[in-house]
N, C-alpha and C. Protein backbone atom coordinates (compact mmCIF):
# COMPACT_ATOMS: atom_id res chain seq x y z
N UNK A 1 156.56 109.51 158.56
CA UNK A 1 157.32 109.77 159.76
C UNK A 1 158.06 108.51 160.15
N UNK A 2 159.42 108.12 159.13
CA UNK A 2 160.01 107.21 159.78
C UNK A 2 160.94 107.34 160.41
N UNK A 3 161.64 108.22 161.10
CA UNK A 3 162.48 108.33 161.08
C UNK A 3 162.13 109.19 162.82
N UNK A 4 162.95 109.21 164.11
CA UNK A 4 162.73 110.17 164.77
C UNK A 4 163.23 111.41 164.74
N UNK A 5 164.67 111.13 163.86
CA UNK A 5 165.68 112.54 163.30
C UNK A 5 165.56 112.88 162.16
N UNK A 6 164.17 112.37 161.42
CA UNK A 6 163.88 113.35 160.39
C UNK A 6 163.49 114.80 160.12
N UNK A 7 162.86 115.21 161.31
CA UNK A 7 162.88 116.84 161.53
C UNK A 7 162.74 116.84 163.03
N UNK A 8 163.06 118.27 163.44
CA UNK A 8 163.36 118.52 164.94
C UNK A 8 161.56 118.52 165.45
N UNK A 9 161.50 117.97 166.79
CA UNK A 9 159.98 118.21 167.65
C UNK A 9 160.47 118.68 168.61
N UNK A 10 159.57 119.21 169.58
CA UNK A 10 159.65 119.82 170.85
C UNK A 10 159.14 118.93 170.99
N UNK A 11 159.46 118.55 172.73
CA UNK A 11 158.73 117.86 173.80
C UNK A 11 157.55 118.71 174.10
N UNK A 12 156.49 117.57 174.21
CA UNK A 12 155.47 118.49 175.07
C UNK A 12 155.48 118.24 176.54
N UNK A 13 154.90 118.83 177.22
CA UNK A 13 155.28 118.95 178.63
C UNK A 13 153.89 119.40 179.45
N UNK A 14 152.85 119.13 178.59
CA UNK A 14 151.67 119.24 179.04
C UNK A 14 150.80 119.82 178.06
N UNK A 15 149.33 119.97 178.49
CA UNK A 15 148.42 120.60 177.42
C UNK A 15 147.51 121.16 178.31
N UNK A 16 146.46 122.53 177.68
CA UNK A 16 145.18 122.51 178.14
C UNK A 16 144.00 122.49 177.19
N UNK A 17 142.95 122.03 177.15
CA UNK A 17 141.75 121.37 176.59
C UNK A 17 140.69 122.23 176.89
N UNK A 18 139.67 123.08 176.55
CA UNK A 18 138.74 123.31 176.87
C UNK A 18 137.81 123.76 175.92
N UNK A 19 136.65 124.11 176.42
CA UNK A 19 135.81 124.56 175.39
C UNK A 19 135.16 126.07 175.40
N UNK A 20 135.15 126.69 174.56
CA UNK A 20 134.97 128.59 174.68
C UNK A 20 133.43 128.74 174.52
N UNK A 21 133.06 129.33 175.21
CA UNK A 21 131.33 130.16 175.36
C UNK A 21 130.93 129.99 173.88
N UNK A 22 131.91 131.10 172.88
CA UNK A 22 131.96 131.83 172.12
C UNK A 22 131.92 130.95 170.72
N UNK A 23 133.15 130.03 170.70
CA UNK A 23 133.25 129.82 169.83
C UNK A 23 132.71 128.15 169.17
N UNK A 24 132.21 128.10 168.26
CA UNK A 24 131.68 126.21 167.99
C UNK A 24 132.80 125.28 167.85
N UNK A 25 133.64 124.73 168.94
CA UNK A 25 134.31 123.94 168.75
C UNK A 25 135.44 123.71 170.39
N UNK A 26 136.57 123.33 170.24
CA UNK A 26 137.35 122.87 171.28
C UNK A 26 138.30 123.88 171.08
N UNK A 27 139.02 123.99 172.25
CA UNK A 27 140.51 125.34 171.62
C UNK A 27 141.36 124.29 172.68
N UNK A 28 142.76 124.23 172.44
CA UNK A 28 144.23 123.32 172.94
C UNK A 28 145.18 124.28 172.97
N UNK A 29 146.18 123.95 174.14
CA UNK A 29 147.34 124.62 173.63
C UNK A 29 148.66 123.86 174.54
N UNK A 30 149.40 124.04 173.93
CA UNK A 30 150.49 122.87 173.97
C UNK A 30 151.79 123.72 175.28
N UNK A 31 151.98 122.86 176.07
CA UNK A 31 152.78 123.16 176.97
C UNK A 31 154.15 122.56 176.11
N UNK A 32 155.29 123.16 175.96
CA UNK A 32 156.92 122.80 175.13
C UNK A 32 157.82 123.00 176.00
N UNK A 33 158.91 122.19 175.58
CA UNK A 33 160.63 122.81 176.06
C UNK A 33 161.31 122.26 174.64
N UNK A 34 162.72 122.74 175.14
CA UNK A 34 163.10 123.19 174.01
C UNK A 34 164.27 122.06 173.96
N UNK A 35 164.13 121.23 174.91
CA UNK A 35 164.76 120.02 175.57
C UNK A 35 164.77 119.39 176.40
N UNK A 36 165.54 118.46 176.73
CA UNK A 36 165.10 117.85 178.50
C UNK A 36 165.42 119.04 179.73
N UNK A 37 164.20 118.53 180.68
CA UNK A 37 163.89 119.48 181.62
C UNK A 37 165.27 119.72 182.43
N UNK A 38 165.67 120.80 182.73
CA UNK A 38 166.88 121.12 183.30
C UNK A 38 167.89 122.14 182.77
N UNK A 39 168.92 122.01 183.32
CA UNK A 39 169.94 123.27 182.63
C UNK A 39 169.95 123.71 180.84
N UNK A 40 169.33 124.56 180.85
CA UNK A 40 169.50 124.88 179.40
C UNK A 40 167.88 125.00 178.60
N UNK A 41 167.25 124.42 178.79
CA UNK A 41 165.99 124.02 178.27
C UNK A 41 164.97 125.20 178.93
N UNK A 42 164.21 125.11 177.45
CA UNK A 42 163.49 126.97 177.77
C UNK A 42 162.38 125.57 177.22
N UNK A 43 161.19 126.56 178.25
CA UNK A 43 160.11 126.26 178.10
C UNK A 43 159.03 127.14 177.56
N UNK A 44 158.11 126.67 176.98
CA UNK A 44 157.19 127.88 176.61
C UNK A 44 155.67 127.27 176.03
N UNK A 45 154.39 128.59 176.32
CA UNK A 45 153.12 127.45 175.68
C UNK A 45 152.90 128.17 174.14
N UNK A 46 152.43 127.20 173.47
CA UNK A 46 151.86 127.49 172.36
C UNK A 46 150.94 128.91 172.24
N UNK A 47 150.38 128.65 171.48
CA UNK A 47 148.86 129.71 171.30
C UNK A 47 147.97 129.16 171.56
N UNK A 48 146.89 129.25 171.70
CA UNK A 48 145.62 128.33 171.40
C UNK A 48 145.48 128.06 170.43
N UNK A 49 144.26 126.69 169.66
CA UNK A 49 143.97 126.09 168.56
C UNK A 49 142.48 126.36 168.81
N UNK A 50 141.92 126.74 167.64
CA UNK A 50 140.54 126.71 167.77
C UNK A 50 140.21 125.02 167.08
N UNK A 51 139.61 124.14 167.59
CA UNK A 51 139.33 122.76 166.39
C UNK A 51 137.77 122.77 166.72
N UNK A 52 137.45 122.59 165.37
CA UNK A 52 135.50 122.09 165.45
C UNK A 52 135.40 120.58 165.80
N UNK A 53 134.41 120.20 165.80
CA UNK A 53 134.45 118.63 166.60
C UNK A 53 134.63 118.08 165.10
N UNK A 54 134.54 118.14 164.26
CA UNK A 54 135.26 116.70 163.27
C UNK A 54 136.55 116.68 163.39
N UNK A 55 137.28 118.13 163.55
CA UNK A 55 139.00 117.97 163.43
C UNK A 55 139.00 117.20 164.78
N UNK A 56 138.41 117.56 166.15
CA UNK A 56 138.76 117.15 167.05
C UNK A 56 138.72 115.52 166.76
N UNK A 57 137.26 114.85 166.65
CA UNK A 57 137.13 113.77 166.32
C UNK A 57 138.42 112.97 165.25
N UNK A 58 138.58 113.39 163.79
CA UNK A 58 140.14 113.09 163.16
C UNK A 58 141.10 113.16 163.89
N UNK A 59 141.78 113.93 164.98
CA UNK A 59 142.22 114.37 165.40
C UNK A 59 143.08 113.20 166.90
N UNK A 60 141.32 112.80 167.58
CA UNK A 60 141.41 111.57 168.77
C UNK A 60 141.58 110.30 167.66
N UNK A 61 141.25 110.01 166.19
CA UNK A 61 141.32 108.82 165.22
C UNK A 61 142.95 108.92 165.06
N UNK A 62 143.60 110.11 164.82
CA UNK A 62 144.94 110.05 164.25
C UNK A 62 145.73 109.46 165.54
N UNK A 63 145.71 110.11 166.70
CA UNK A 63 146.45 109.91 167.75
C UNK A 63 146.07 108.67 168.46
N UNK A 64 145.17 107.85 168.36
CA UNK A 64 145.03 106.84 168.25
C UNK A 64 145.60 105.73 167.49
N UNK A 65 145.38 105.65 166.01
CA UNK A 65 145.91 104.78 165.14
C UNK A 65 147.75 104.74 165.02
N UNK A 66 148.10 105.95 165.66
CA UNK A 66 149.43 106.15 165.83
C UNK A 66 150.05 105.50 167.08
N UNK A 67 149.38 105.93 168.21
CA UNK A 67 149.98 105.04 169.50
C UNK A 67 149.79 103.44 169.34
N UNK A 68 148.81 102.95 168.63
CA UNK A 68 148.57 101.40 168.27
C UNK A 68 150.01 100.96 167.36
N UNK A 69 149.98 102.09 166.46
CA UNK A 69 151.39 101.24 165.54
C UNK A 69 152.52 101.64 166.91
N UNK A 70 152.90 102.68 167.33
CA UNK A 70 153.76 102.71 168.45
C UNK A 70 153.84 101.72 169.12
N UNK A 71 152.38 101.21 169.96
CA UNK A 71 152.78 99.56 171.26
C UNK A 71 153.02 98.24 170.00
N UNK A 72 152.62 98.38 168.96
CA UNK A 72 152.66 97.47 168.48
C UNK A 72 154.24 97.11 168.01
N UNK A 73 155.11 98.21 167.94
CA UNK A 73 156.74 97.90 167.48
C UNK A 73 157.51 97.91 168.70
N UNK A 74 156.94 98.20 170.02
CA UNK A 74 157.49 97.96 171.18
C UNK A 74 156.62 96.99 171.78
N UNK A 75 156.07 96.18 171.75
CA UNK A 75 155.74 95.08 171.91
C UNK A 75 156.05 93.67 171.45
């Protein structure tokens, strides 16, 4: 991922986190737009994710080791 215009992302625009009775693990789902907030820009949520706690765990490791190289090239 070098590039920020190497493929298109949605903004996220929030999330929810929780954990189901039912199922062994965490479920997420991603709040989007389809651009900056304002004229034109459609918003919409994901689905839910079902993740078991190792993805979750990989998961807090990836998004971690990523925001570190992030402060580290704006720093």
């Amino acid at each position: 991922m070098n590039s920020e215009c190497a493929f298109p992302a949605l903004s996220v625009i929030g999330w929810q986190v929780g954990v189901v009775e039912d199922l062994d693990g965490v479920v997420m789902k991603f709040g989007c737009s389809t651009g900056p907030c304002g004229a034109g820009a459609t918003t919409f949520d994901s689905p839910f994710f079902n993740l078991t706690p190792d993805m979750v765990r990989s998961l807090i490791y990836d998004l971690e080791r990523s925001l570190q190289q992030h402060e580290s090239k704006v720093a």
